[in-house]
PDB file of N, CA and C in Angstrom:
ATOM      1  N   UNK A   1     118.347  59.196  51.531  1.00  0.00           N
ATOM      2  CA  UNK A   1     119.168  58.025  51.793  1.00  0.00           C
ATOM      3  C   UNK A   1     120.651  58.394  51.824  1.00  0.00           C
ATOM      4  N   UNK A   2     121.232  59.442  51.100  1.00  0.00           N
ATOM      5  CA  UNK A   2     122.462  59.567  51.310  1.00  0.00           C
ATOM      6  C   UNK A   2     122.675  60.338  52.580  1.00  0.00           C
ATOM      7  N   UNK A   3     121.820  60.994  52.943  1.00  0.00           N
ATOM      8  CA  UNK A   3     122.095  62.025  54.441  1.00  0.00           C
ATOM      9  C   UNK A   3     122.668  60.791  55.013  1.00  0.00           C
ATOM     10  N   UNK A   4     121.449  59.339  54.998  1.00  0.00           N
ATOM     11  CA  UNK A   4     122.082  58.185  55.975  1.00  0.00           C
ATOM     12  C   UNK A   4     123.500  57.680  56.108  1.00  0.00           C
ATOM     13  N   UNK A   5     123.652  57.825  54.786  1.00  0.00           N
ATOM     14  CA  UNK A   5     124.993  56.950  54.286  1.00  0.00           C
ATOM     15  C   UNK A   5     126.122  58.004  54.903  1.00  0.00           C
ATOM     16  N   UNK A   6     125.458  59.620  55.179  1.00  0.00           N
ATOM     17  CA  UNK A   6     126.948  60.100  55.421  1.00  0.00           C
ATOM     18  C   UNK A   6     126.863  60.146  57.020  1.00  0.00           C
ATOM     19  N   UNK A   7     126.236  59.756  57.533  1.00  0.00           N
ATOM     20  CA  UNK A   7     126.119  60.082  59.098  1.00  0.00           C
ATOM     21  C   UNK A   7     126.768  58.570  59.203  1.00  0.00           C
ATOM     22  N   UNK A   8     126.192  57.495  59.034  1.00  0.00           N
ATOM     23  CA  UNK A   8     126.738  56.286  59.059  1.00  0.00           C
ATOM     24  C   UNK A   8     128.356  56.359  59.074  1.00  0.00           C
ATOM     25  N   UNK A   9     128.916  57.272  57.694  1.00  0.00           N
ATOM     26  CA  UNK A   9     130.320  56.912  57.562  1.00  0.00           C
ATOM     27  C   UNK A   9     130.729  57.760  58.596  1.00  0.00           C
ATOM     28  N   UNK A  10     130.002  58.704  58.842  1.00  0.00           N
ATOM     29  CA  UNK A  10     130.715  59.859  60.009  1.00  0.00           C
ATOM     30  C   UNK A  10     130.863  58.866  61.717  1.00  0.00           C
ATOM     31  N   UNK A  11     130.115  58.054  61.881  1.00  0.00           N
ATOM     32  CA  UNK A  11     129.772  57.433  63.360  1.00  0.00           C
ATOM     33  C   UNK A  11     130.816  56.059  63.002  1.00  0.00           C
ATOM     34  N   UNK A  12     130.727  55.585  61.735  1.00  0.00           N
ATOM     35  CA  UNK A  12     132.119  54.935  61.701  1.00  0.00           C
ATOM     36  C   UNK A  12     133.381  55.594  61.744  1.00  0.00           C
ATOM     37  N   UNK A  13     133.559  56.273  61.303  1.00  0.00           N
ATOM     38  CA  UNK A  13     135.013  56.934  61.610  1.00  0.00           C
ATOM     39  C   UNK A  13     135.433  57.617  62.992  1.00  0.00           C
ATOM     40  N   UNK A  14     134.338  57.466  63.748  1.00  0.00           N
ATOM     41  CA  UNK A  14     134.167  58.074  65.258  1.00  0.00           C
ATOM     42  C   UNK A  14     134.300  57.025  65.651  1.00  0.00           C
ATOM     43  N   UNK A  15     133.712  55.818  65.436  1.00  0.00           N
ATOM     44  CA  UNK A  15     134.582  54.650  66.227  1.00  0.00           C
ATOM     45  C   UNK A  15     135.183  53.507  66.028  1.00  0.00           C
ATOM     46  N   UNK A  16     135.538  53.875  64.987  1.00  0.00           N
ATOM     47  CA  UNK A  16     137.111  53.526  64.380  1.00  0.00           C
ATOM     48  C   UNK A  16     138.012  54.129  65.267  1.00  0.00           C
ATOM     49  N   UNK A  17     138.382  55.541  65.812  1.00  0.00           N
ATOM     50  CA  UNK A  17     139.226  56.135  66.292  1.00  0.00           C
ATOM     51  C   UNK A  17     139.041  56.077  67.815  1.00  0.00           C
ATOM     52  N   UNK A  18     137.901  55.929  68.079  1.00  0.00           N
ATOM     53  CA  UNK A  18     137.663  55.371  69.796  1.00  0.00           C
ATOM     54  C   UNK A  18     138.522  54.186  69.966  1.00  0.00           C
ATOM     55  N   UNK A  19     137.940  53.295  68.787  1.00  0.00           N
ATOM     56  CA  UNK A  19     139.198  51.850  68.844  1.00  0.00           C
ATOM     57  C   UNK A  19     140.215  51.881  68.949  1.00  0.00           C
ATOM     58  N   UNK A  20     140.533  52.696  68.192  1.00  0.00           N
ATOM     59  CA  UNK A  20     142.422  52.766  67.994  1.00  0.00           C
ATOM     60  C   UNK A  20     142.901  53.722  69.159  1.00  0.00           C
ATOM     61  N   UNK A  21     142.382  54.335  70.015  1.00  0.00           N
ATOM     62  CA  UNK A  21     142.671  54.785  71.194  1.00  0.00           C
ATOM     63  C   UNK A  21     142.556  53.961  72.602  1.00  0.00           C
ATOM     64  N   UNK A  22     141.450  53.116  72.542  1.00  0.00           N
ATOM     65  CA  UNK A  22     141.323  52.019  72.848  1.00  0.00           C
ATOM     66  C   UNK A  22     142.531  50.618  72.921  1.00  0.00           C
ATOM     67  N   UNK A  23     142.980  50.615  71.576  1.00  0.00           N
ATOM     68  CA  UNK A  23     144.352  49.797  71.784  1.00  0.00           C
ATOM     69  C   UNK A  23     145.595  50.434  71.899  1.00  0.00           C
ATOM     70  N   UNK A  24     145.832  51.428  71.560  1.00  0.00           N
ATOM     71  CA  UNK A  24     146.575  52.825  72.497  1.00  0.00           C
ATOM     72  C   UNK A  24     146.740  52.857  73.981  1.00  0.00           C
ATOM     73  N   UNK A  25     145.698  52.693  74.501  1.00  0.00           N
ATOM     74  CA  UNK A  25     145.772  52.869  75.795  1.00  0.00           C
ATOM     75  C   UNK A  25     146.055  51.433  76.309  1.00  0.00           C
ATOM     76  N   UNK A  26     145.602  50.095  75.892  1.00  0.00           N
ATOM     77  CA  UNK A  26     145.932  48.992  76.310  1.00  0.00           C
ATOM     78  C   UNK A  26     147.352  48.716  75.816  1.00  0.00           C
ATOM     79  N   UNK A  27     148.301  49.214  74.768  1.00  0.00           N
ATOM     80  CA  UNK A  27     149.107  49.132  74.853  1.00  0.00           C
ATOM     81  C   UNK A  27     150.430  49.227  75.330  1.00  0.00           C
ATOM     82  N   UNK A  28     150.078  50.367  75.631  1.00  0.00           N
ATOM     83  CA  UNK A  28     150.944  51.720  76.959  1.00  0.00           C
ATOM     84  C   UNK A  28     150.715  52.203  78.229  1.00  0.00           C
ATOM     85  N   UNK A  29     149.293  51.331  78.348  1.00  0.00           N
ATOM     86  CA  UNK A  29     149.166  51.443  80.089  1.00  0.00           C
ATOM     87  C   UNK A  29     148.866  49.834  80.679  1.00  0.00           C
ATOM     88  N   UNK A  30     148.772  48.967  80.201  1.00  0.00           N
ATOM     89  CA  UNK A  30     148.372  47.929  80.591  1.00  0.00           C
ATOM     90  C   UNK A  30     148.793  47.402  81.778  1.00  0.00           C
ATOM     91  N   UNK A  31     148.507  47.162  82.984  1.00  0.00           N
ATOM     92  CA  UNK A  31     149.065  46.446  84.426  1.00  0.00           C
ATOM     93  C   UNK A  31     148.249  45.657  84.802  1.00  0.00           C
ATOM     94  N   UNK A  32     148.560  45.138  85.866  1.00  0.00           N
ATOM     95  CA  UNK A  32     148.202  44.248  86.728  1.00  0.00           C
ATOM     96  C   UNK A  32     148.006  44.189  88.094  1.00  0.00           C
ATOM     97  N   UNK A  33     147.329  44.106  89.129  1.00  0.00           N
ATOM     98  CA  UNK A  33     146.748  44.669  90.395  1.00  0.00           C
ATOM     99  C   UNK A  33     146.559  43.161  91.327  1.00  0.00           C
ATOM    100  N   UNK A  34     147.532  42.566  91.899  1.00  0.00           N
ATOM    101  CA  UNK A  34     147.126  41.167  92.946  1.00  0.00           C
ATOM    102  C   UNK A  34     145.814  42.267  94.536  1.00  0.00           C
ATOM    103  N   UNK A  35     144.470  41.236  94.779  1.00  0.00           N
ATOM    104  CA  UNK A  35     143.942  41.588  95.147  1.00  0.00           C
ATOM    105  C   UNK A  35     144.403  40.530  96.414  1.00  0.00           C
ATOM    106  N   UNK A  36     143.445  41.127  97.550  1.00  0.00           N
ATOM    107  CA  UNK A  36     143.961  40.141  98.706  1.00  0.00           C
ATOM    108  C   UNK A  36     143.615  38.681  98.889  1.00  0.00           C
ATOM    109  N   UNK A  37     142.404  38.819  98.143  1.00  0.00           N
ATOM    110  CA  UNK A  37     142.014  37.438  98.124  1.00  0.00           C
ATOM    111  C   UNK A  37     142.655  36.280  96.973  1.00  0.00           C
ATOM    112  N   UNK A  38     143.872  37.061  96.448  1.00  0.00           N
ATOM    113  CA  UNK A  38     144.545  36.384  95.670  1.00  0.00           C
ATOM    114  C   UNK A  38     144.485  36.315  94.316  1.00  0.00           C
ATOM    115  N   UNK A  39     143.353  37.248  93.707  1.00  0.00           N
ATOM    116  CA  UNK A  39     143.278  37.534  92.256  1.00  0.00           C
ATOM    117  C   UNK A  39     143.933  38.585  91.581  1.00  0.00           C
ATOM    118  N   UNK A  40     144.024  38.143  90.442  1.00  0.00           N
ATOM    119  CA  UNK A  40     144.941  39.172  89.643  1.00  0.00           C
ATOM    120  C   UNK A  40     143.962  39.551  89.087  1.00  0.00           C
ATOM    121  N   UNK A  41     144.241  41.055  88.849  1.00  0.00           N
ATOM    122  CA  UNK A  41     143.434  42.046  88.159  1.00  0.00           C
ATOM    123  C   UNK A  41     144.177  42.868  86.992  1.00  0.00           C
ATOM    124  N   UNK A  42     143.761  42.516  85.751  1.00  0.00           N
ATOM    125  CA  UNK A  42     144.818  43.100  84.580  1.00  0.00           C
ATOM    126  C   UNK A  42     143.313  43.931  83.808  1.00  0.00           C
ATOM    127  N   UNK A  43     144.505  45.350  83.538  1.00  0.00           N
ATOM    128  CA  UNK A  43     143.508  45.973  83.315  1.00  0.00           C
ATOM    129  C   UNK A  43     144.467  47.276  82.743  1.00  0.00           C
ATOM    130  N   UNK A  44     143.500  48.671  81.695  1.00  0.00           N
ATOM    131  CA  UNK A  44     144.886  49.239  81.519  1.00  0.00           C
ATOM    132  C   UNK A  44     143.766  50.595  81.185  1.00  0.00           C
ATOM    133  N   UNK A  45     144.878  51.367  82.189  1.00  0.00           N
ATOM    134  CA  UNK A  45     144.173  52.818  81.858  1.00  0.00           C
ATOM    135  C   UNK A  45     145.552  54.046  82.091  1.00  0.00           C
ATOM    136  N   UNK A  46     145.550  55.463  81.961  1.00  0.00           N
ATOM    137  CA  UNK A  46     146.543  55.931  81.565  1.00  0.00           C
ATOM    138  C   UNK A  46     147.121  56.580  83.544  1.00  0.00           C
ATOM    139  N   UNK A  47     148.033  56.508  83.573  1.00  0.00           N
ATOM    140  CA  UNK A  47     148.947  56.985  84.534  1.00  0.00           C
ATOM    141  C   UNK A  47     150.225  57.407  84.354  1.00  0.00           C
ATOM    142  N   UNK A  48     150.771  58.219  85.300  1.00  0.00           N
ATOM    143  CA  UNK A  48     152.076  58.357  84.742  1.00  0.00           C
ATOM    144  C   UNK A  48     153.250  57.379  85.692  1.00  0.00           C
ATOM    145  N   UNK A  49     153.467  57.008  84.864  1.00  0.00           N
ATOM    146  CA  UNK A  49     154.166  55.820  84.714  1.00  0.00           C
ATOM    147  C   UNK A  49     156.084  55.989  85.496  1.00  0.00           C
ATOM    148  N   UNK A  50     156.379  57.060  85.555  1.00  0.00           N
ATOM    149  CA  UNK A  50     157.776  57.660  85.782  1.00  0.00           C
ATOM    150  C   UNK A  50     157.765  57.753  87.177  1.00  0.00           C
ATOM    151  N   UNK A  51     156.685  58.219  87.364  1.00  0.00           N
ATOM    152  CA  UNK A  51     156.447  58.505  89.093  1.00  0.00           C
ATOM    153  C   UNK A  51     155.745  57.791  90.062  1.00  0.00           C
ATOM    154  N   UNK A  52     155.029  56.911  89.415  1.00  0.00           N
ATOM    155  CA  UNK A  52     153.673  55.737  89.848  1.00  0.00           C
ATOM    156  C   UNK A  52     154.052  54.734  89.328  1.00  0.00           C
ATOM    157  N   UNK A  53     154.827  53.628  89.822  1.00  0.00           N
ATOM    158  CA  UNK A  53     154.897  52.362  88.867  1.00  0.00           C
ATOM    159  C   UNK A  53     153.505  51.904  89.359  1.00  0.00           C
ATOM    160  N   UNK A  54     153.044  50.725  88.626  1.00  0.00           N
ATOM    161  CA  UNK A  54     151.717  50.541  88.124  1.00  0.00           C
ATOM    162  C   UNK A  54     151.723  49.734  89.689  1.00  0.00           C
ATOM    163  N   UNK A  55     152.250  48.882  90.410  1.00  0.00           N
ATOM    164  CA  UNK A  55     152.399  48.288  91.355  1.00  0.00           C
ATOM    165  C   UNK A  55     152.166  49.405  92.936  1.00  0.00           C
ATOM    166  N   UNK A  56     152.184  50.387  92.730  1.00  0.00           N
ATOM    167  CA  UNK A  56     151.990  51.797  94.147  1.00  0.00           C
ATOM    168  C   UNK A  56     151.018  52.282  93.503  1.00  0.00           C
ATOM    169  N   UNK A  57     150.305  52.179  93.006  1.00  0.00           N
ATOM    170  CA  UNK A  57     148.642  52.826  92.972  1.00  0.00           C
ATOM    171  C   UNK A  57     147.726  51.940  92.871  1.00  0.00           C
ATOM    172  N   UNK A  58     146.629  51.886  94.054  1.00  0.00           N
ATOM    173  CA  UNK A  58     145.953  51.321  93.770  1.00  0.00           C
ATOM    174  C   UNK A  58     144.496  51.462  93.668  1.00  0.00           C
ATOM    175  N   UNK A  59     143.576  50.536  93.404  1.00  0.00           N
ATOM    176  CA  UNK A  59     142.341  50.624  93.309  1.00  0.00           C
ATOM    177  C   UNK A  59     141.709  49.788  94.291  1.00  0.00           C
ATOM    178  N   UNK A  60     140.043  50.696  94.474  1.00  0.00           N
ATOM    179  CA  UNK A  60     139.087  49.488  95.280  1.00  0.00           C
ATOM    180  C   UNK A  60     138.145  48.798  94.317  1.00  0.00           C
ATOM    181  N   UNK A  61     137.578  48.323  95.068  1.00  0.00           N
ATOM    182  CA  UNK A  61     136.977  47.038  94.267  1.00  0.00           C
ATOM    183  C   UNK A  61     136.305  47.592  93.162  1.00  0.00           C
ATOM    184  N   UNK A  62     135.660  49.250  93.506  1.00  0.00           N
ATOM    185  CA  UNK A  62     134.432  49.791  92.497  1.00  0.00           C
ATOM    186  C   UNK A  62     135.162  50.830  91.444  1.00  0.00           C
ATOM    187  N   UNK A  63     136.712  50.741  91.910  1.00  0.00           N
ATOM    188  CA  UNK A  63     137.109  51.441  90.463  1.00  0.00           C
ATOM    189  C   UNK A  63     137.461  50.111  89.817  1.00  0.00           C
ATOM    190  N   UNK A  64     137.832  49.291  90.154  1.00  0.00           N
ATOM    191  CA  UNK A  64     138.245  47.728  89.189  1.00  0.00           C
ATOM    192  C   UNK A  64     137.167  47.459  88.611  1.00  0.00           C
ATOM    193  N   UNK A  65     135.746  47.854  88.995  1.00  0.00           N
ATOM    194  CA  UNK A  65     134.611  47.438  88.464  1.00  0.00           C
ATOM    195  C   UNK A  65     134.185  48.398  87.403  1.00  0.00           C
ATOM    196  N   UNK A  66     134.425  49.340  87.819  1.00  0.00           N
ATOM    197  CA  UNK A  66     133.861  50.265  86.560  1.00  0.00           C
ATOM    198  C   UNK A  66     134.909  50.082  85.537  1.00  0.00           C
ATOM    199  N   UNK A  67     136.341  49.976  85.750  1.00  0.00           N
ATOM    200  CA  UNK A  67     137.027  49.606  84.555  1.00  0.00           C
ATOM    201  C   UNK A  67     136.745  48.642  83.894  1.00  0.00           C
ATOM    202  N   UNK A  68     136.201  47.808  84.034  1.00  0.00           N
ATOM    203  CA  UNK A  68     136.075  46.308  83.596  1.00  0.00           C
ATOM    204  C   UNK A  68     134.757  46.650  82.828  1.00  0.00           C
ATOM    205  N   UNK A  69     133.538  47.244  83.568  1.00  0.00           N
ATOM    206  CA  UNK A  69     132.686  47.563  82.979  1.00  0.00           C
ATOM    207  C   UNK A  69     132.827  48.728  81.848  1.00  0.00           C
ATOM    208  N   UNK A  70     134.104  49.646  81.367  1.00  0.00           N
ATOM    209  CA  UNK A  70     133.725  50.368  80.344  1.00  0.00           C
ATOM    210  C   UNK A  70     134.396  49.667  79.466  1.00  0.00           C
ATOM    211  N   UNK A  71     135.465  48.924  79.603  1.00  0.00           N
ATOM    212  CA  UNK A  71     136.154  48.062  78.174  1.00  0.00           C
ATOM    213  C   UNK A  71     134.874  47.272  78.066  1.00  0.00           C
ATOM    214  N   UNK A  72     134.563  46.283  78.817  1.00  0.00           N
ATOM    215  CA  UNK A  72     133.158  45.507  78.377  1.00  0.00           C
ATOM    216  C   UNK A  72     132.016  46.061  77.213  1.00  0.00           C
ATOM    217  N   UNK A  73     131.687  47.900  77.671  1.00  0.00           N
ATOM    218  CA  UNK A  73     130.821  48.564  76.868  1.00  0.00           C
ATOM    219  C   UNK A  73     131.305  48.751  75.492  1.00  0.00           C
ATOM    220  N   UNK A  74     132.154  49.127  75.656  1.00  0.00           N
ATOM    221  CA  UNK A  74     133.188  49.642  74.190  1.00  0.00           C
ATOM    222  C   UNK A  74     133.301  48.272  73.141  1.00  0.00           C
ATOM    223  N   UNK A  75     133.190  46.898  73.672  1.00  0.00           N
ATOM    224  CA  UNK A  75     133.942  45.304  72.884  1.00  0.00           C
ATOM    225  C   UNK A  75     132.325  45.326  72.481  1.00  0.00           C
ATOM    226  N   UNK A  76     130.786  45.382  73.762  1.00  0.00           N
ATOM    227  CA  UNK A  76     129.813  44.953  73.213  1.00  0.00           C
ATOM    228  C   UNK A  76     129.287  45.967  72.051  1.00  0.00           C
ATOM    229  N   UNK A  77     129.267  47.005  72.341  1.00  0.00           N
ATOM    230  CA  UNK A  77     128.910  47.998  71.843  1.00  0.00           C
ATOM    231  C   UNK A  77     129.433  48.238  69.989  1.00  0.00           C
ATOM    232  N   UNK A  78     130.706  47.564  70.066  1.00  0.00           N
ATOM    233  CA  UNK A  78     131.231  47.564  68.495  1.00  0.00           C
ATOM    234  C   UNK A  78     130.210  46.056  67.835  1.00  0.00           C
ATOM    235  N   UNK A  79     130.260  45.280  68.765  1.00  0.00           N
ATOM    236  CA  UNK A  79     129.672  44.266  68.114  1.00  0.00           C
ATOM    237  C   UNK A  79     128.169  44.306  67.649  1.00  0.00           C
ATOM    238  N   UNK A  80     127.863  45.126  68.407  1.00  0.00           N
ATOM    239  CA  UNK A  80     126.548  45.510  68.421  1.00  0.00           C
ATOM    240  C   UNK A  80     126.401  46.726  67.394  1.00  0.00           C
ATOM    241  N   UNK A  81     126.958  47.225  66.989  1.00  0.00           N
ATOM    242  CA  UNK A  81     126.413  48.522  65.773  1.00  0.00           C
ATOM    243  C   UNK A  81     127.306  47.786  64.053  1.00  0.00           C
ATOM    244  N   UNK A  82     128.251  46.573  64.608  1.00  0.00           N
ATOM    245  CA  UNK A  82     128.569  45.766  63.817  1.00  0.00           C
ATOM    246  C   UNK A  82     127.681  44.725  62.895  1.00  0.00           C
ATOM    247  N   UNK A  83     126.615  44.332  63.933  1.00  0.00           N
ATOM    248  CA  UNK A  83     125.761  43.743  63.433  1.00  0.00           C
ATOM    249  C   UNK A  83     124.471  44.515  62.730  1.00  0.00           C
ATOM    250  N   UNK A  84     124.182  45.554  63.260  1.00  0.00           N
ATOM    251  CA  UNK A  84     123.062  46.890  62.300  1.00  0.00           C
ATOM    252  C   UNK A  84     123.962  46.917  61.153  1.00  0.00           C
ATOM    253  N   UNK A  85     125.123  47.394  61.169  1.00  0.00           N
ATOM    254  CA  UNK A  85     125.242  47.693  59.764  1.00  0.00           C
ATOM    255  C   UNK A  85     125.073  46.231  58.986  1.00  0.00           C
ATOM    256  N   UNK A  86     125.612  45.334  59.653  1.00  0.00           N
ATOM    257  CA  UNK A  86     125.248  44.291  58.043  1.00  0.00           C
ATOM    258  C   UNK A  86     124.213  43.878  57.924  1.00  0.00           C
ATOM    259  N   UNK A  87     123.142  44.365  59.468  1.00  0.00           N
ATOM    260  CA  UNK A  87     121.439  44.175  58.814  1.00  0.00           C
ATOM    261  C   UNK A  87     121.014  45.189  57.964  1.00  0.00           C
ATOM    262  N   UNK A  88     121.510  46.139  57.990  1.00  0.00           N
ATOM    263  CA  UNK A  88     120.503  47.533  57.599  1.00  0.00           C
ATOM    264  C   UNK A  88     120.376  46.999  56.194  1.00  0.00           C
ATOM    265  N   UNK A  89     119.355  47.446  55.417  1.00  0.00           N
ATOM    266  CA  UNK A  89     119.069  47.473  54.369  1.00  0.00           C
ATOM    267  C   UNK A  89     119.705  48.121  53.387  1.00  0.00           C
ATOM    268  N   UNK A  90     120.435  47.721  52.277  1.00  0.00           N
ATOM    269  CA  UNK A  90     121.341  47.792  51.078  1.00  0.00           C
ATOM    270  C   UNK A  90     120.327  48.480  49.685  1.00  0.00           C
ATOM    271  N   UNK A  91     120.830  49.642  48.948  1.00  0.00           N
ATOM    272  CA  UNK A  91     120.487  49.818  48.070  1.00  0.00           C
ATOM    273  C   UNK A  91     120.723  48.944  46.739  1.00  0.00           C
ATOM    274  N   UNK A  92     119.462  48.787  45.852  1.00  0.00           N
ATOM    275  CA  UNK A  92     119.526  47.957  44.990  1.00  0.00           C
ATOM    276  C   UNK A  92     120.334  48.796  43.591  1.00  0.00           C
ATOM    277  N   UNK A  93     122.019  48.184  43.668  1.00  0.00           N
ATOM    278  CA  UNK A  93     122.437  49.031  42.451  1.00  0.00           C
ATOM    279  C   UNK A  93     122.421  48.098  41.162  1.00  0.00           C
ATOM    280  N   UNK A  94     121.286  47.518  40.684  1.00  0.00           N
ATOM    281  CA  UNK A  94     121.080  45.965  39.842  1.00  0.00           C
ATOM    282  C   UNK A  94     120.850  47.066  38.411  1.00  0.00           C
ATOM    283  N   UNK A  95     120.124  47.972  38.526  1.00  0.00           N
ATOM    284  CA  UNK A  95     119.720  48.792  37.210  1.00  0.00           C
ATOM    285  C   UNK A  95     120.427  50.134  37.381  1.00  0.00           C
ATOM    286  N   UNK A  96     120.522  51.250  36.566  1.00  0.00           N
ATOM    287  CA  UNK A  96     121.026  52.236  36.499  1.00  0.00           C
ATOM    288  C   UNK A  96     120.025  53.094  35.628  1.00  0.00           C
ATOM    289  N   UNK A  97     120.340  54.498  36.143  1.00  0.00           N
ATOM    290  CA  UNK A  97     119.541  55.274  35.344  1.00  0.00           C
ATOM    291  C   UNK A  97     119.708  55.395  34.345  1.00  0.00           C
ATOM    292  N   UNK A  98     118.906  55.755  33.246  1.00  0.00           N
ATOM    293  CA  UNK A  98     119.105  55.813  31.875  1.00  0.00           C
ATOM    294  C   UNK A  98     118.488  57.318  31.975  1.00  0.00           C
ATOM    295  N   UNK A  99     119.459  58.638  31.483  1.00  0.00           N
ATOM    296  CA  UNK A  99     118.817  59.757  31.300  1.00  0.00           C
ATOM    297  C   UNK A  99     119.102  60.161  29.717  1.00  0.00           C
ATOM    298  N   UNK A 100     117.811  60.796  29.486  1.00  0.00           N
ATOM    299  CA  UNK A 100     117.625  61.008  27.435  1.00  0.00           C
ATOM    300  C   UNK A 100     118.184  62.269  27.182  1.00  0.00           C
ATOM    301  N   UNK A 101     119.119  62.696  27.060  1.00  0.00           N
ATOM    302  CA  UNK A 101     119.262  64.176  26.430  1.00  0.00           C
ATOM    303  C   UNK A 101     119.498  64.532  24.928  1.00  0.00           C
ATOM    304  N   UNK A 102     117.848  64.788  24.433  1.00  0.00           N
ATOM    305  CA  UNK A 102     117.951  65.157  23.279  1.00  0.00           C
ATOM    306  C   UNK A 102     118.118  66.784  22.714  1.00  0.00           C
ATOM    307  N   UNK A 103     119.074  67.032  21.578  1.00  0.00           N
ATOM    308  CA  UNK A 103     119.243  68.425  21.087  1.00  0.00           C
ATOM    309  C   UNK A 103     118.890  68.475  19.818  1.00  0.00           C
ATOM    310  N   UNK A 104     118.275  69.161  19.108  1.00  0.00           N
ATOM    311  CA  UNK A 104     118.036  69.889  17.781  1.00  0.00           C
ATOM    312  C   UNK A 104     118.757  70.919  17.562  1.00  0.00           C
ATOM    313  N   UNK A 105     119.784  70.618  16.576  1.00  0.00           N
ATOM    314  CA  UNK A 105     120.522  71.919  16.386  1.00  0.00           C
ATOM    315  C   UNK A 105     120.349  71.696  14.854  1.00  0.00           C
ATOM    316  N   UNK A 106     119.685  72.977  14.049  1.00  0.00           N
ATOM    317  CA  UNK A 106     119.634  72.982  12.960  1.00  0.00           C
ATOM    318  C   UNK A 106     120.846  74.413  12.685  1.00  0.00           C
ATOM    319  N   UNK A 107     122.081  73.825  11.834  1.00  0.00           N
ATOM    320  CA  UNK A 107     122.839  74.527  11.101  1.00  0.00           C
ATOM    321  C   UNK A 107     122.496  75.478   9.861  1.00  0.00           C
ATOM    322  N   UNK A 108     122.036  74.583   9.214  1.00  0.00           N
ATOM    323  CA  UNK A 108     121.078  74.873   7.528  1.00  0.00           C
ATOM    324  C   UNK A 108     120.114  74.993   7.135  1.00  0.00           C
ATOM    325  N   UNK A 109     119.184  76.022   6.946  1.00  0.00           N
ATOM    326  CA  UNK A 109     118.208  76.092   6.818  1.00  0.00           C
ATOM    327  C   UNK A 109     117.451  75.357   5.221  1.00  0.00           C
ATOM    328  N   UNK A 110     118.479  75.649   4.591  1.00  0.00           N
ATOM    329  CA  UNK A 110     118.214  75.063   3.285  1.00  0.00           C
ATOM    330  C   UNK A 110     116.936  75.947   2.489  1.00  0.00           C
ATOM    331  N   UNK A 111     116.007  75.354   1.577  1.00  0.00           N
ATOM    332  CA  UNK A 111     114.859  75.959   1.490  1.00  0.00           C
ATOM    333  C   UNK A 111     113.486  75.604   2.068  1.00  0.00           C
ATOM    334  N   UNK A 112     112.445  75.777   1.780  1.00  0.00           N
ATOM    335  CA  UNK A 112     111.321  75.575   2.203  1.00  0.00           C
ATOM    336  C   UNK A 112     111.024  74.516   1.837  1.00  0.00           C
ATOM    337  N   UNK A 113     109.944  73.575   2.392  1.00  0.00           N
ATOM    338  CA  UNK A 113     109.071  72.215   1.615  1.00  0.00           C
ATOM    339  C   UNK A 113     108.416  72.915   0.635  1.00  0.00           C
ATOM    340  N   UNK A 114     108.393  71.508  -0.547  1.00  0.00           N
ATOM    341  CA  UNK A 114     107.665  72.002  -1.555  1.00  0.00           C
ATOM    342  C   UNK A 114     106.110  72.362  -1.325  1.00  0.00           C
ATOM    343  N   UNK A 115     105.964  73.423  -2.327  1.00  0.00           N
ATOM    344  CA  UNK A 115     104.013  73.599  -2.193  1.00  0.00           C
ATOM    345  C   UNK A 115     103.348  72.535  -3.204  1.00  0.00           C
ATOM    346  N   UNK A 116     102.221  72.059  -2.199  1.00  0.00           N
ATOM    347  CA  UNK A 116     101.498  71.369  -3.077  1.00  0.00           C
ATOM    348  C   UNK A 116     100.321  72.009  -3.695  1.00  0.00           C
ATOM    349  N   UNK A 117      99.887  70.861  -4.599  1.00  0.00           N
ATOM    350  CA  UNK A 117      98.920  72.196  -5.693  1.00  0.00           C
ATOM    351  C   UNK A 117      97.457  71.191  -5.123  1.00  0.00           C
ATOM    352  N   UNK A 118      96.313  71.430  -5.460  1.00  0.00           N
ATOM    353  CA  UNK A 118      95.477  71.038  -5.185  1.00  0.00           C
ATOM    354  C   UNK A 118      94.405  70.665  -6.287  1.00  0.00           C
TER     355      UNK A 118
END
């Protein structure tokens, strides 16, 4: 059970940091794309920004789609291993072990028991 517990914390901390790269990248690349038929398309992935304003590059319909479709994977996908962990089954810490460690250390020998007579 603990192998579980450490792979668990290991796949949380793996996407914990997907996340936070995740709002990284929506923070510092985020744009917006008018399509012809008059929709706006906001969406955010990394470019360089100095040489490409976000407005001169563009996309077709099936890169707008796959973008849309991997933030989608990443939002369901947390919610979804969000909900295993608070199903998975919890160890019962209600009792504790009780371990006995007994020692005999005789210092003194003293003398012998008395003899009985018969």
């Amino acid at each position: 059970m603990e192998m579980v517990h450490r792979h668990m914390k290991k796949f949380a901390y793996i996407g914990l940091y997907i996340i936070g790269l995740l709002i990284v990248n929506s923070i510092l690349f985020t744009h917006q794309h008018s399509l012809a038929d008059g929709q706006i398309v906001v969406h955010a992935h990394p470019f360089n920004q100095t040489d490409n304003p976000p407005t001169e590059h563009h996309h077709n319909k099936n890169d707008l789609q796959i973008l849309q479709n991997i933030s989608l994977l990443f939002f369901t996908g947390a919610l979804v291993l969000g909900f295993i962990a608070k199903l998975a089954p919890k160890e019962n810490h209600d009792t504790l072990p009780i371990a006995y460690h007994q020692t005999l250390a005789i210092s003194d020998f003293g003398r012998a028991p008395p003899k009985q007579f018969l």
